[in-house]
C-alpha atoms as a PDB file:
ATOM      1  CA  UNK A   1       0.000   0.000   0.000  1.00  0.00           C
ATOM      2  CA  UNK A   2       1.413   3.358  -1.211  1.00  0.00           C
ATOM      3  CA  UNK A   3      -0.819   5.439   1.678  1.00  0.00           C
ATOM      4  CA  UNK A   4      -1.943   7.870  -1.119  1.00  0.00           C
ATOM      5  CA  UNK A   5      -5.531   8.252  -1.073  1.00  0.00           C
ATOM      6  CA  UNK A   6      -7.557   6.650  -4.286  1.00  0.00           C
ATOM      7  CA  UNK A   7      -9.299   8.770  -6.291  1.00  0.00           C
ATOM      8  CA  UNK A   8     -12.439   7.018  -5.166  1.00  0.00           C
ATOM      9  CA  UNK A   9     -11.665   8.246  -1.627  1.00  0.00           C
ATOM     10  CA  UNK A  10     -10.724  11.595  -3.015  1.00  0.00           C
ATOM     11  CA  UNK A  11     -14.357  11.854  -4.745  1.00  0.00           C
ATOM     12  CA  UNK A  12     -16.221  10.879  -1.439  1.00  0.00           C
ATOM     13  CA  UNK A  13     -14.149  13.767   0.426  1.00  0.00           C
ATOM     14  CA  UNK A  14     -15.309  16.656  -2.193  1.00  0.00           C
ATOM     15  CA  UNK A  15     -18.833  15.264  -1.826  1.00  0.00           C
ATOM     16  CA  UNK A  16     -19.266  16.562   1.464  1.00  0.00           C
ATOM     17  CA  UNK A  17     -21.064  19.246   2.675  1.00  0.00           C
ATOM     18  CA  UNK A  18     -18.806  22.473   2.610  1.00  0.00           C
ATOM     19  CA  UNK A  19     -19.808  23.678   6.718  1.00  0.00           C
ATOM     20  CA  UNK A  20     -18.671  20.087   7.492  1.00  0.00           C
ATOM     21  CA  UNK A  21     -15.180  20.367   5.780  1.00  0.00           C
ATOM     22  CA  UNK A  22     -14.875  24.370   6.789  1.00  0.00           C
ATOM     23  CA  UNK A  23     -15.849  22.923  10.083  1.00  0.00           C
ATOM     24  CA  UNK A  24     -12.817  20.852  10.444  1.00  0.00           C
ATOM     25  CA  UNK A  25     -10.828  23.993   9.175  1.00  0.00           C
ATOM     26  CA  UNK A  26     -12.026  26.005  11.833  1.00  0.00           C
ATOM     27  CA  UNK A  27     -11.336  23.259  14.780  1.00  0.00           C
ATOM     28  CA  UNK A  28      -7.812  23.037  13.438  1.00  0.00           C
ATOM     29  CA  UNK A  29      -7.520  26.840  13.809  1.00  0.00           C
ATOM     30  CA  UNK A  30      -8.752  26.826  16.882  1.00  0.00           C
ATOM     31  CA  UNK A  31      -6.733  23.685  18.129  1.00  0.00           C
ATOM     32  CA  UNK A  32      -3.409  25.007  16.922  1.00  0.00           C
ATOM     33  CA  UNK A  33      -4.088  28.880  18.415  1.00  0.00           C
ATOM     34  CA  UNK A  34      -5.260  27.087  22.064  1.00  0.00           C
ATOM     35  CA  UNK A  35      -1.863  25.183  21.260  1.00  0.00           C
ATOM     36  CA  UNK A  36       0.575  28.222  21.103  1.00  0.00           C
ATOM     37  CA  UNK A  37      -1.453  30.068  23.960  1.00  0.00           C
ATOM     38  CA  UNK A  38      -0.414  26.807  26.348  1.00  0.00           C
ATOM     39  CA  UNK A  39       3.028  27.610  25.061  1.00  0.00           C
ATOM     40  CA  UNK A  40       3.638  31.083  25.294  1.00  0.00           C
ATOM     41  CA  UNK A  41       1.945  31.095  28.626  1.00  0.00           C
ATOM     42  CA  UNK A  42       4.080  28.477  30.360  1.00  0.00           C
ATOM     43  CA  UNK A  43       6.998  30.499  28.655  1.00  0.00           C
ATOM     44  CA  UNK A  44       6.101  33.649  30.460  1.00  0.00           C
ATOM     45  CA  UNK A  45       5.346  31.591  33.942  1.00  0.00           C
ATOM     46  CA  UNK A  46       8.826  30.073  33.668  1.00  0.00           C
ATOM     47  CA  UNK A  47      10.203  33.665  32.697  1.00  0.00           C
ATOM     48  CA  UNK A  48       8.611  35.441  35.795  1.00  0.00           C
ATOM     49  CA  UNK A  49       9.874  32.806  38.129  1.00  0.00           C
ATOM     50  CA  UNK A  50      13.215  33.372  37.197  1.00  0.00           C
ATOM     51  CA  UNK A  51      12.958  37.012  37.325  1.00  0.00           C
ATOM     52  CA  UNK A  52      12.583  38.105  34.095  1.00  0.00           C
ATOM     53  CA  UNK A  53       9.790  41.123  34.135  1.00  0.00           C
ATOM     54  CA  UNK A  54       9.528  43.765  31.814  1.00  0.00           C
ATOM     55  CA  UNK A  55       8.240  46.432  34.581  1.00  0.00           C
END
């Protein structure tokens, strides 16, 4: 098995409905900006506990 998708697969995928594919869009938007808040927030904890402030 190659793991590229057949173009029967392929078809199914542009059959359905556009909210549901925008949908998944959206949730990996929102996934990967929740992901980088976790990270620049444990960032700035580990920052202030070592001192570093800006004020």
């Amino acid at each position: 098995m190659s793991g590229k998708p057949s173009l029967h697969e392929i078809e199914q995928a542009e059959k359905r409905p556009l909210w549901r594919r925008l949908g998944w869009l959206a949730m990996i938007w929102a996934g990967s900006v929740l992901a980088l808040f976790v990270v620049a927030s444990l960032m700035r904890m580990f920052m202030n506990a070592a001192g570093l402030t800006t004020h």
